[in-house]
C-alpha atoms as a PDB file:
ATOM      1  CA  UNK A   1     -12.658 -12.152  19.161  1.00  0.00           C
ATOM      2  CA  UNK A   2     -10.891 -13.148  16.090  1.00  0.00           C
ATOM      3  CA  UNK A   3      -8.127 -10.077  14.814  1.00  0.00           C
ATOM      4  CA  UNK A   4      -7.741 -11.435  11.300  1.00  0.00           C
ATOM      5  CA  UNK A   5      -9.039  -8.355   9.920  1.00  0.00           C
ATOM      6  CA  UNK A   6      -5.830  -6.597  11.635  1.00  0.00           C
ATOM      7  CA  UNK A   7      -3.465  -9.209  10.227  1.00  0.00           C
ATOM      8  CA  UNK A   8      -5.208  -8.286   6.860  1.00  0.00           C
ATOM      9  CA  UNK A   9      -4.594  -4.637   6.992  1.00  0.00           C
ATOM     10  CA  UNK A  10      -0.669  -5.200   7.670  1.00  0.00           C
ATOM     11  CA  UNK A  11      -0.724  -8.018   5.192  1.00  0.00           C
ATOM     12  CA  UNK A  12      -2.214  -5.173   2.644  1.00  0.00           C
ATOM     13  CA  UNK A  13      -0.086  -2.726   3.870  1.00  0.00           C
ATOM     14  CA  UNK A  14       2.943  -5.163   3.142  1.00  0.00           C
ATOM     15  CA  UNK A  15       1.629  -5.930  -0.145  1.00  0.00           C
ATOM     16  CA  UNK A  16       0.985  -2.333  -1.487  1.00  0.00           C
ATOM     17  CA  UNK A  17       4.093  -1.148  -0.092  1.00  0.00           C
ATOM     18  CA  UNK A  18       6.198  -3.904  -1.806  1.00  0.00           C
ATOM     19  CA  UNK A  19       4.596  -2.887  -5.131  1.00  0.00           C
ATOM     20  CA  UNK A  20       5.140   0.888  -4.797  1.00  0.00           C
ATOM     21  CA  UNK A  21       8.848  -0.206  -4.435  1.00  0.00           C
ATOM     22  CA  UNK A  22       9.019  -2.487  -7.328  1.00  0.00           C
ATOM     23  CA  UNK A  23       6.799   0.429  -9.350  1.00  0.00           C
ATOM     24  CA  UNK A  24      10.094   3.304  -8.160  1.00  0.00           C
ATOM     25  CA  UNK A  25      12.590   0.761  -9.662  1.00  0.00           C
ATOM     26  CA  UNK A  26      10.531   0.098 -12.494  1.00  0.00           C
ATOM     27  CA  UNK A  27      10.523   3.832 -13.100  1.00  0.00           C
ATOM     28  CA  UNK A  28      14.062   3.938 -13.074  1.00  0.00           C
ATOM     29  CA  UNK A  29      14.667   1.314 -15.564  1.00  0.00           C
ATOM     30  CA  UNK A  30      11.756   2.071 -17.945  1.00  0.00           C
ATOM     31  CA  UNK A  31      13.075   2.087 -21.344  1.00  0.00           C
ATOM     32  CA  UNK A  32      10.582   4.742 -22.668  1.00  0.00           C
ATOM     33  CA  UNK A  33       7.890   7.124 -21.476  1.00  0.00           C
ATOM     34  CA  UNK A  34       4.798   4.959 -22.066  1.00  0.00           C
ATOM     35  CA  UNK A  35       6.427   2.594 -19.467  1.00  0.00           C
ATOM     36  CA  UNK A  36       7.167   4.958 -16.981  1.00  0.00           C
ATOM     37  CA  UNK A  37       3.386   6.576 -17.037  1.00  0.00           C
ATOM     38  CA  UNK A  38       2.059   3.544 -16.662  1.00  0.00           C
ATOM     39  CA  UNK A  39       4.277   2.373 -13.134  1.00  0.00           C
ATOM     40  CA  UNK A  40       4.329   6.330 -11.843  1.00  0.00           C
ATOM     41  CA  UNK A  41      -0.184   5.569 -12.402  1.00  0.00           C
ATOM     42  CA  UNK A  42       0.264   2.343 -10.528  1.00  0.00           C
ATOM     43  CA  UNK A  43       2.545   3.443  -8.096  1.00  0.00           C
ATOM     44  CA  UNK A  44      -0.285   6.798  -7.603  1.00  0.00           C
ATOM     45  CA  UNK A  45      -2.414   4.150  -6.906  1.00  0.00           C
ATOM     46  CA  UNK A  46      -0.194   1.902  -4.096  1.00  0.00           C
ATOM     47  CA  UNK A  47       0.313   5.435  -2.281  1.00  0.00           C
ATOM     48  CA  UNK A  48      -3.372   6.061  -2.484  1.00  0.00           C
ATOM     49  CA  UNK A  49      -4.213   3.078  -0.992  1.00  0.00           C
ATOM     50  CA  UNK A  50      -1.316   3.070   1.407  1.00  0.00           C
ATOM     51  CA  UNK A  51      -3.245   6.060   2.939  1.00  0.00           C
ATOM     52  CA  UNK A  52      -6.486   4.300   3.226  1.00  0.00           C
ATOM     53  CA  UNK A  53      -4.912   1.454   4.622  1.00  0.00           C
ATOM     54  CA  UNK A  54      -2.583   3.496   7.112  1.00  0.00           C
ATOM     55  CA  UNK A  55      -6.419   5.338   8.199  1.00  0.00           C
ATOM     56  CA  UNK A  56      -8.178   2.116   8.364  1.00  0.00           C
ATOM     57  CA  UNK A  57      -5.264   1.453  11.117  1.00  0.00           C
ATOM     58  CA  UNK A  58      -5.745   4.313  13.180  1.00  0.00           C
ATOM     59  CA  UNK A  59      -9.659   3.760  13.127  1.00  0.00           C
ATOM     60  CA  UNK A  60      -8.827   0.619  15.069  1.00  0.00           C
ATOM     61  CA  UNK A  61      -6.391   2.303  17.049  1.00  0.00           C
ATOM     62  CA  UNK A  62      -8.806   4.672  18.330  1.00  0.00           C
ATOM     63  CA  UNK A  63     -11.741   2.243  18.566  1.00  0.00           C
ATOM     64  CA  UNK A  64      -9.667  -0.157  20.723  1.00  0.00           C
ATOM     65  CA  UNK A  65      -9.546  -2.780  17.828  1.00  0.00           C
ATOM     66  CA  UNK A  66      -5.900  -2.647  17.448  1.00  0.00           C
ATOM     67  CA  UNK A  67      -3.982  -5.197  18.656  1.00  0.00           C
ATOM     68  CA  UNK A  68      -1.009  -6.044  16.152  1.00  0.00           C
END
């Protein structure tokens, strides 16, 4: 049975963690408010989906599907 839908959790999980990291820096060197709403709403979003992703993971885990 093909895992691929494993490899594309992590590969999310990768992706969505990388952009919550680029949204802290861009936080931090925001040169007004309007910019730093907008990356802390995007970065609300990466840890939101973070979560999903990280539950999706321990669905497998406990269904035996988890073999990364």
């Amino acid at each position: 049975m093909s895992k691929k839908f494993n490899e594309n959790l992590v590969k999310a999980i990768e992706a969505s963690s990388e952009a919550a990291g680029i949204c802290r820096q861009a936080m931090i060197d925001a040169n007004d408010e309007s910019c730093r709403a907008m990356y802390s709403a995007i970065l609300k979003d990466c840890e939101k989906h973070l979560d999903m992703l990280k539950g999706e993971v321990e669905l497998h885990k406990q269904q035996k599907k988890w073999d990364v």
